[in-house]
PDB file of N, CA and C in Angstrom:
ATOM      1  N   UNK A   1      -1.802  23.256  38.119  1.00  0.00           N
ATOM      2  CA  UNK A   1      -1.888  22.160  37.184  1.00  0.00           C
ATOM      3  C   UNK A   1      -3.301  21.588  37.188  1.00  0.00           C
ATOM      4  N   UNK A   2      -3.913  20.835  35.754  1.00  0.00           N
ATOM      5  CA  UNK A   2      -5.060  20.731  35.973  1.00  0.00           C
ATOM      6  C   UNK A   2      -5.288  19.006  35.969  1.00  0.00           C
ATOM      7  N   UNK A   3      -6.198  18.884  36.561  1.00  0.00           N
ATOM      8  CA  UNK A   3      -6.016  17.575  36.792  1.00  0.00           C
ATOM      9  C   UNK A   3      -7.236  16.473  35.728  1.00  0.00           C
ATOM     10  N   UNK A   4      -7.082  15.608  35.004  1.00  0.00           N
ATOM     11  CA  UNK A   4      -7.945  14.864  33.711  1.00  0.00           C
ATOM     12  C   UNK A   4      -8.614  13.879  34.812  1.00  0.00           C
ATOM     13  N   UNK A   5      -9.524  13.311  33.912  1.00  0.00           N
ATOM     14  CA  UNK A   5      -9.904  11.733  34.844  1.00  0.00           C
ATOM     15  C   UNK A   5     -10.208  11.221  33.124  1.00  0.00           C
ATOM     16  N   UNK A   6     -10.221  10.046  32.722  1.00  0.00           N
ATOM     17  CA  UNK A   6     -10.175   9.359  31.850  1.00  0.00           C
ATOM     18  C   UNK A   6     -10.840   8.300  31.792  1.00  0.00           C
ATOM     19  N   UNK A   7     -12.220   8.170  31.762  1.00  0.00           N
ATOM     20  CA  UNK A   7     -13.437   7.261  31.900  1.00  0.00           C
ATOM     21  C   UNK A   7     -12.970   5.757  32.072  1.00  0.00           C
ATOM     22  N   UNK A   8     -12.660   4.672  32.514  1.00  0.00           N
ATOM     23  CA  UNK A   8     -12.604   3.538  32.776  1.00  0.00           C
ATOM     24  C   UNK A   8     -13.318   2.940  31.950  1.00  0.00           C
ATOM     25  N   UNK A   9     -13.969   1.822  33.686  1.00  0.00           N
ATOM     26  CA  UNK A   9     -14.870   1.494  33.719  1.00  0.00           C
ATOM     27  C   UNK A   9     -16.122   1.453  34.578  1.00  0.00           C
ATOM     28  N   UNK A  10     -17.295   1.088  34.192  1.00  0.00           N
ATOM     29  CA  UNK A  10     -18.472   1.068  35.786  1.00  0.00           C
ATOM     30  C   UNK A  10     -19.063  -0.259  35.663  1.00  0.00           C
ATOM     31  N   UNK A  11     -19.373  -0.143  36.715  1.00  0.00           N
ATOM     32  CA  UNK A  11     -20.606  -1.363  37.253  1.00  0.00           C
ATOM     33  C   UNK A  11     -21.994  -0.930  37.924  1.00  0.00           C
ATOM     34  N   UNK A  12     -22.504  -1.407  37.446  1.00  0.00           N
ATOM     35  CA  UNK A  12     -24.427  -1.366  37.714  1.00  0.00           C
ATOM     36  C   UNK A  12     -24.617  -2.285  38.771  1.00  0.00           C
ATOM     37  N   UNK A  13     -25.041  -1.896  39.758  1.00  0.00           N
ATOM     38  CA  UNK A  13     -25.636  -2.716  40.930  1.00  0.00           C
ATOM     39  C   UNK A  13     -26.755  -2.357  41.007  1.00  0.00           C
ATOM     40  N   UNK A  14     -28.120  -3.558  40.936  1.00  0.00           N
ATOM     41  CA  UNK A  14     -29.391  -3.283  41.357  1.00  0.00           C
ATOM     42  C   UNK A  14     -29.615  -4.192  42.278  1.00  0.00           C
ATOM     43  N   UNK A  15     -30.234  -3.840  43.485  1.00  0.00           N
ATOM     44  CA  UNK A  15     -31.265  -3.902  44.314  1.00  0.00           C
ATOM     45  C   UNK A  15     -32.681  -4.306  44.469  1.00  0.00           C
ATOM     46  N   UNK A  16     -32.713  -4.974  44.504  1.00  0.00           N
ATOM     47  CA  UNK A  16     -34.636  -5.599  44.060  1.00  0.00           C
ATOM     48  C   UNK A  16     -35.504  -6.159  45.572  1.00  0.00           C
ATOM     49  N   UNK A  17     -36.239  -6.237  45.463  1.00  0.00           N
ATOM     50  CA  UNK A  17     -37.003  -6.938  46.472  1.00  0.00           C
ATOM     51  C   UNK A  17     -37.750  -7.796  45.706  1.00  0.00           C
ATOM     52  N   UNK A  18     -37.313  -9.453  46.288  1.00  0.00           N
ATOM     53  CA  UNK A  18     -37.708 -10.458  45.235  1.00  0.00           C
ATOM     54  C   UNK A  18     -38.845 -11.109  46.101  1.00  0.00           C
ATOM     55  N   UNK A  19     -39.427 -10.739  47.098  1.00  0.00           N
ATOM     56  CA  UNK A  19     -40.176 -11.118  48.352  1.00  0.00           C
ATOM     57  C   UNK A  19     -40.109 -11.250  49.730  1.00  0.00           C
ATOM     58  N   UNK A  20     -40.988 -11.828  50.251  1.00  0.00           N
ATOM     59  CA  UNK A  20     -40.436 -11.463  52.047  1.00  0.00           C
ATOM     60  C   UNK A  20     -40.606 -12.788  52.542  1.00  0.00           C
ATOM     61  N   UNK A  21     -40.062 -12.616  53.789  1.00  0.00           N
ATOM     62  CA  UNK A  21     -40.140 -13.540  54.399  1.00  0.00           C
ATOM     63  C   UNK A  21     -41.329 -14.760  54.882  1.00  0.00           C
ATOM     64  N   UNK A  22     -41.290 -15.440  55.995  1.00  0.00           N
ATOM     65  CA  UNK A  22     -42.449 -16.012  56.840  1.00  0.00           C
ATOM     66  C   UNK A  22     -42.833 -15.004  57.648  1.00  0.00           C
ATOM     67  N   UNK A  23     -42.031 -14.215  57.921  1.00  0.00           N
ATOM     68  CA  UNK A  23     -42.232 -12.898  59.383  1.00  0.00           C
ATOM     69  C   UNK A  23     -42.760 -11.635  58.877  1.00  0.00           C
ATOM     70  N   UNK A  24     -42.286 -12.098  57.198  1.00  0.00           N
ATOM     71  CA  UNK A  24     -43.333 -10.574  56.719  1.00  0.00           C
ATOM     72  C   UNK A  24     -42.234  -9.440  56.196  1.00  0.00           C
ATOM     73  N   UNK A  25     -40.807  -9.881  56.681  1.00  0.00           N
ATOM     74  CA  UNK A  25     -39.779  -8.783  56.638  1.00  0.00           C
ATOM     75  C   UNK A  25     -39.387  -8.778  54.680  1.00  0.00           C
ATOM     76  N   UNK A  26     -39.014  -7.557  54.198  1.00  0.00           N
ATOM     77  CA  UNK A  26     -38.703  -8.035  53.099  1.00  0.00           C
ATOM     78  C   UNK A  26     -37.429  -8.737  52.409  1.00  0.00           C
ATOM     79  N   UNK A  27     -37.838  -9.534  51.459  1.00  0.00           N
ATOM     80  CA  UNK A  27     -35.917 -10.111  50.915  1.00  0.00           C
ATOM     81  C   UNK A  27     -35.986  -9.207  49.956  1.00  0.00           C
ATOM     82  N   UNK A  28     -33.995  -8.597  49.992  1.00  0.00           N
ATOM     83  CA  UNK A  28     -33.677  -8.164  49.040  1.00  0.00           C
ATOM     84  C   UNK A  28     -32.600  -8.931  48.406  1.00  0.00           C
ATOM     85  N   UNK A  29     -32.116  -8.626  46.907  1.00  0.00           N
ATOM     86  CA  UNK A  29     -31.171  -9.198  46.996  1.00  0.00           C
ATOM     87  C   UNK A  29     -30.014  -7.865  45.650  1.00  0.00           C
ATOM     88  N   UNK A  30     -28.938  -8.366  45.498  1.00  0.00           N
ATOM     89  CA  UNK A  30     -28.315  -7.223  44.851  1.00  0.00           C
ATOM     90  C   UNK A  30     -27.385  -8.124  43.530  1.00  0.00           C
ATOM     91  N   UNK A  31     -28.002  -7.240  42.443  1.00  0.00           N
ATOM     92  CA  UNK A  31     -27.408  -8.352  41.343  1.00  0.00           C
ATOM     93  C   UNK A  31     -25.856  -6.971  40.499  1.00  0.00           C
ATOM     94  N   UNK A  32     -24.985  -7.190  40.612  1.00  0.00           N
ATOM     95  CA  UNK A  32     -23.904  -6.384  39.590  1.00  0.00           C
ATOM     96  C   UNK A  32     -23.569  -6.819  38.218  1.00  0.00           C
ATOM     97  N   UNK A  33     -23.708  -6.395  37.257  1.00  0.00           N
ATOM     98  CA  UNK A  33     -23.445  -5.756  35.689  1.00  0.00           C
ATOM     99  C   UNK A  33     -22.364  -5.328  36.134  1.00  0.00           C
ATOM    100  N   UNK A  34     -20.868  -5.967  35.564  1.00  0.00           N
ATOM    101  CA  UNK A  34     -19.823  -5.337  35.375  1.00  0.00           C
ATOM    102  C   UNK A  34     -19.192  -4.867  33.671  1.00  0.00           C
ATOM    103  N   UNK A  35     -18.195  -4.385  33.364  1.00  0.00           N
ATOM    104  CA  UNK A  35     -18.189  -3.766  32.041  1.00  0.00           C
ATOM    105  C   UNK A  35     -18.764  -3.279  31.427  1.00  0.00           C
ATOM    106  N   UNK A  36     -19.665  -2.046  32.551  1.00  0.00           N
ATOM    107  CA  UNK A  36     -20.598  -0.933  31.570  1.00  0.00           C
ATOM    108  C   UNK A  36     -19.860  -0.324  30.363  1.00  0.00           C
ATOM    109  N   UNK A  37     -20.164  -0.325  29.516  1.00  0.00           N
ATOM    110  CA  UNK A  37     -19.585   1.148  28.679  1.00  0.00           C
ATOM    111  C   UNK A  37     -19.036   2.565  29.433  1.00  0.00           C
ATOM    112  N   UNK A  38     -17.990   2.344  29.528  1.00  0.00           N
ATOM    113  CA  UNK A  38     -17.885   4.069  30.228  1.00  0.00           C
ATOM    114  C   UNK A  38     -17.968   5.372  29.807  1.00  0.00           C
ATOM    115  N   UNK A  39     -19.068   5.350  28.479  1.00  0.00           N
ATOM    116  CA  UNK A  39     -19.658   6.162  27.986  1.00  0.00           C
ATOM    117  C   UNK A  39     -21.160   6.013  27.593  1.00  0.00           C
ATOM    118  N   UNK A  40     -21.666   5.207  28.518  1.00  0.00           N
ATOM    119  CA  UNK A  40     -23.180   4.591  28.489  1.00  0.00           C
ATOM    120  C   UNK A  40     -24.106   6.039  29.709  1.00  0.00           C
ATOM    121  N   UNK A  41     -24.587   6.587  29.090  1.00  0.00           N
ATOM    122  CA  UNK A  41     -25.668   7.748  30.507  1.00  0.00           C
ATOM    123  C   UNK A  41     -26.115   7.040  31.043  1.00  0.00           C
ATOM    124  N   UNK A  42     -25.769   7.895  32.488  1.00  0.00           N
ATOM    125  CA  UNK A  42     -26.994   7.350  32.923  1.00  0.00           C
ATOM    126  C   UNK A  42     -28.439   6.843  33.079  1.00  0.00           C
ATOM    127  N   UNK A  43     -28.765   7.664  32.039  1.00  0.00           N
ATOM    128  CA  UNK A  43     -30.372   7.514  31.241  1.00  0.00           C
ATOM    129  C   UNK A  43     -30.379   5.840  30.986  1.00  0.00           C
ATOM    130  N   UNK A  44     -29.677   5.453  29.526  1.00  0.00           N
ATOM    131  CA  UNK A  44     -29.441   4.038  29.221  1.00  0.00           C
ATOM    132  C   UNK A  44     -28.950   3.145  30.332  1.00  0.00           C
ATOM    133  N   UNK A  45     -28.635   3.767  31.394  1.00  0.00           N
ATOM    134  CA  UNK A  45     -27.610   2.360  32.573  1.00  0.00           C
ATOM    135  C   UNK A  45     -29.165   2.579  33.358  1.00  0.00           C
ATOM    136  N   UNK A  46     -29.974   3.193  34.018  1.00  0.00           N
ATOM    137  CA  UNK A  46     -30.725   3.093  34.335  1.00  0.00           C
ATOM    138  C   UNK A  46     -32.087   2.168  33.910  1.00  0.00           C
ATOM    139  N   UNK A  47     -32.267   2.575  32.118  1.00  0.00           N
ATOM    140  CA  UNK A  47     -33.134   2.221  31.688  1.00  0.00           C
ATOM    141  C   UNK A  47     -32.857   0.305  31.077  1.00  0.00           C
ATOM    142  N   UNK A  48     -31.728  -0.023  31.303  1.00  0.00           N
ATOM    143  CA  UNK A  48     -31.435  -0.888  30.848  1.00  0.00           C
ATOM    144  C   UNK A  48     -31.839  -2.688  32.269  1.00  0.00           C
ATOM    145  N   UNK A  49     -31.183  -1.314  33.749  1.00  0.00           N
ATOM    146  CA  UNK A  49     -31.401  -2.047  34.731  1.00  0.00           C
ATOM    147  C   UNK A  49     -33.296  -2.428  35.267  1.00  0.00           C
ATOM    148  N   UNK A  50     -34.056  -1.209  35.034  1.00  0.00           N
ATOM    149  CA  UNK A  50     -35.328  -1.679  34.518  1.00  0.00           C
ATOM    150  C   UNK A  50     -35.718  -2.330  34.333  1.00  0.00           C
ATOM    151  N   UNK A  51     -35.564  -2.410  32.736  1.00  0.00           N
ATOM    152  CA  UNK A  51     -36.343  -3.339  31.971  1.00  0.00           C
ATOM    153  C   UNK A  51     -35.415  -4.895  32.509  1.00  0.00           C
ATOM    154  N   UNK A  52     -34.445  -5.189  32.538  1.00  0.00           N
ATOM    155  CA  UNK A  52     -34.236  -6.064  32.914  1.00  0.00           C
ATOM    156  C   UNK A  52     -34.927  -6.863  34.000  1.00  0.00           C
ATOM    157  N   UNK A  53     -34.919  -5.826  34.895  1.00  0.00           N
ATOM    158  CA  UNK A  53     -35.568  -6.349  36.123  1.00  0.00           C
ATOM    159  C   UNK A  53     -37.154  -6.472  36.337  1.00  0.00           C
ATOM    160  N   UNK A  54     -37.556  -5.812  35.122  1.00  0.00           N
ATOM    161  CA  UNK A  54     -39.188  -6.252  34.852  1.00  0.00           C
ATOM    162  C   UNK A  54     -39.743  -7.538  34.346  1.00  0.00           C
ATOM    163  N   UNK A  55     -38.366  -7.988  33.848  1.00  0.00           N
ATOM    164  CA  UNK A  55     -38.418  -9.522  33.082  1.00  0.00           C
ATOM    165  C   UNK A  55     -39.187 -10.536  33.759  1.00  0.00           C
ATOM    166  N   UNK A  56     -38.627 -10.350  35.112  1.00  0.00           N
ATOM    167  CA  UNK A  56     -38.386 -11.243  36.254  1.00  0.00           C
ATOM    168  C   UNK A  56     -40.009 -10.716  37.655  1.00  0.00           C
ATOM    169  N   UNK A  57     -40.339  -9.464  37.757  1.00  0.00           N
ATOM    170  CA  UNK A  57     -41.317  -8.985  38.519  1.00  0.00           C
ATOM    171  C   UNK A  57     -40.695  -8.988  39.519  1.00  0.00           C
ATOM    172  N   UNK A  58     -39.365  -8.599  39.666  1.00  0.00           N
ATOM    173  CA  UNK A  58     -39.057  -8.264  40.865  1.00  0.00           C
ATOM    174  C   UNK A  58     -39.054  -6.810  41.180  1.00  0.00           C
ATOM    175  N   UNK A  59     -39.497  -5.910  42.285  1.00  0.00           N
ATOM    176  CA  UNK A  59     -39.373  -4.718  42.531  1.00  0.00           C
ATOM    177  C   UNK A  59     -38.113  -3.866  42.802  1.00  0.00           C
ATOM    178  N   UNK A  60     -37.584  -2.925  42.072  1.00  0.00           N
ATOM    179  CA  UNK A  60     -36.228  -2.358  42.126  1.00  0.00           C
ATOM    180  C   UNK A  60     -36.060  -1.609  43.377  1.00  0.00           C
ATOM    181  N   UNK A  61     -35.447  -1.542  43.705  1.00  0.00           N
ATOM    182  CA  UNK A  61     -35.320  -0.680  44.907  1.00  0.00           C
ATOM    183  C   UNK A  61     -34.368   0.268  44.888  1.00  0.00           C
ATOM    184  N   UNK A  62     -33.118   0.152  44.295  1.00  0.00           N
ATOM    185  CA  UNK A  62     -31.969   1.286  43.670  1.00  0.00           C
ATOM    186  C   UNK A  62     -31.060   0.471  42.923  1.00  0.00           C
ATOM    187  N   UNK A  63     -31.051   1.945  42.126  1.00  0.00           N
ATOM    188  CA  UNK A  63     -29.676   1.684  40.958  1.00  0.00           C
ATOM    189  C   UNK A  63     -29.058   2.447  41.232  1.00  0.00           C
ATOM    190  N   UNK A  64     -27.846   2.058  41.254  1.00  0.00           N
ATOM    191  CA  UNK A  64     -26.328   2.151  41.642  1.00  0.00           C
ATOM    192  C   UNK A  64     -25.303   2.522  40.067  1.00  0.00           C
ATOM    193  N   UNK A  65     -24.872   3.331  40.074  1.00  0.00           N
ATOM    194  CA  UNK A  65     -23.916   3.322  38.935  1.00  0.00           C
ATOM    195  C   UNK A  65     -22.484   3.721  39.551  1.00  0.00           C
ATOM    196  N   UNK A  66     -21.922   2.736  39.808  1.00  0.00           N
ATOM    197  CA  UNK A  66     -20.191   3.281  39.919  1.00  0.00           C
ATOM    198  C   UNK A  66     -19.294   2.962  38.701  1.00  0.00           C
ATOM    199  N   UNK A  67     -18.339   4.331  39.088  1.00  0.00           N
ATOM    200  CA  UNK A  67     -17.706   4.606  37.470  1.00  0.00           C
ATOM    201  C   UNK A  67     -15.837   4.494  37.956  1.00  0.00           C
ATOM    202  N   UNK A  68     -15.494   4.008  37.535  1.00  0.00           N
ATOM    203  CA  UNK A  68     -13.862   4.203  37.786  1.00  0.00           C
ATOM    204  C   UNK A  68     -13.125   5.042  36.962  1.00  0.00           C
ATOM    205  N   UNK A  69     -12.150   6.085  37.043  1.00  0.00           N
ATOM    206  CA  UNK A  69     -11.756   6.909  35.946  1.00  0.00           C
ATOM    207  C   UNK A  69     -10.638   6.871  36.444  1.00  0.00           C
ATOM    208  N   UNK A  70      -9.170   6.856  35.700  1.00  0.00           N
ATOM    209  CA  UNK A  70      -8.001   7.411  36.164  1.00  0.00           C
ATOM    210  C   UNK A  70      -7.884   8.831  36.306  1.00  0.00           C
ATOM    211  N   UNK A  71      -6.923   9.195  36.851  1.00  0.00           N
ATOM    212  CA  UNK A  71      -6.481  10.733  37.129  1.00  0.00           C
ATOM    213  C   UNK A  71      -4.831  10.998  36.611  1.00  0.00           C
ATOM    214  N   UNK A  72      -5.244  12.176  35.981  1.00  0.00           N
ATOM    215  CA  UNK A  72      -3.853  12.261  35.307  1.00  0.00           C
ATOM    216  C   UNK A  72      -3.737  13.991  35.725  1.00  0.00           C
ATOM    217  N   UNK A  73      -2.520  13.984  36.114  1.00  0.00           N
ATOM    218  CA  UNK A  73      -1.432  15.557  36.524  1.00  0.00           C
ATOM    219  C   UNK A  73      -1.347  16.101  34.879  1.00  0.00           C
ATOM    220  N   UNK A  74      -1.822  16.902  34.736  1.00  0.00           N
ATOM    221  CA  UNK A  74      -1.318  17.461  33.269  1.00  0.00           C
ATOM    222  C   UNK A  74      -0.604  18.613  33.282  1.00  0.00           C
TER     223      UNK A  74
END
């Protein structure tokens, strides 16, 4: 039997480094985008978390794309 998955939804988590400390260590902090399109590429979920985060001059550090899909027995 073959098994489907059926696109959901995802969430975008970015990662930034918004500055450092007194000690020099860096701050990060982690912002989530929920209700991606679950037909948005990764190209656009990437390019979207970017520019966003250029708004601001904070440095990205990773983008995260998690996707939820059901699974169906067919």
């Amino acid at each position: 039997m073959a098994v489907t998955a059926t696109p959901l939804t995802s969430t975008l988590v970015v990662t930034c480094e918004s500055g450092v400390t007194p000690a020099g260590d860096p701050v990060t902090r982690k912002k989530s985008f929920s209700g991606v399109r679950a037909d948005a590429t990764i190209q656009d979920a990437y390019d979207v978390a970017t520019a966003l985060f250029s708004l601001v001059q904070d440095q990205v550090l990773e983008v995260v794309l998690s996707s939820n899909s059901e699974l169906a027995d067919e």
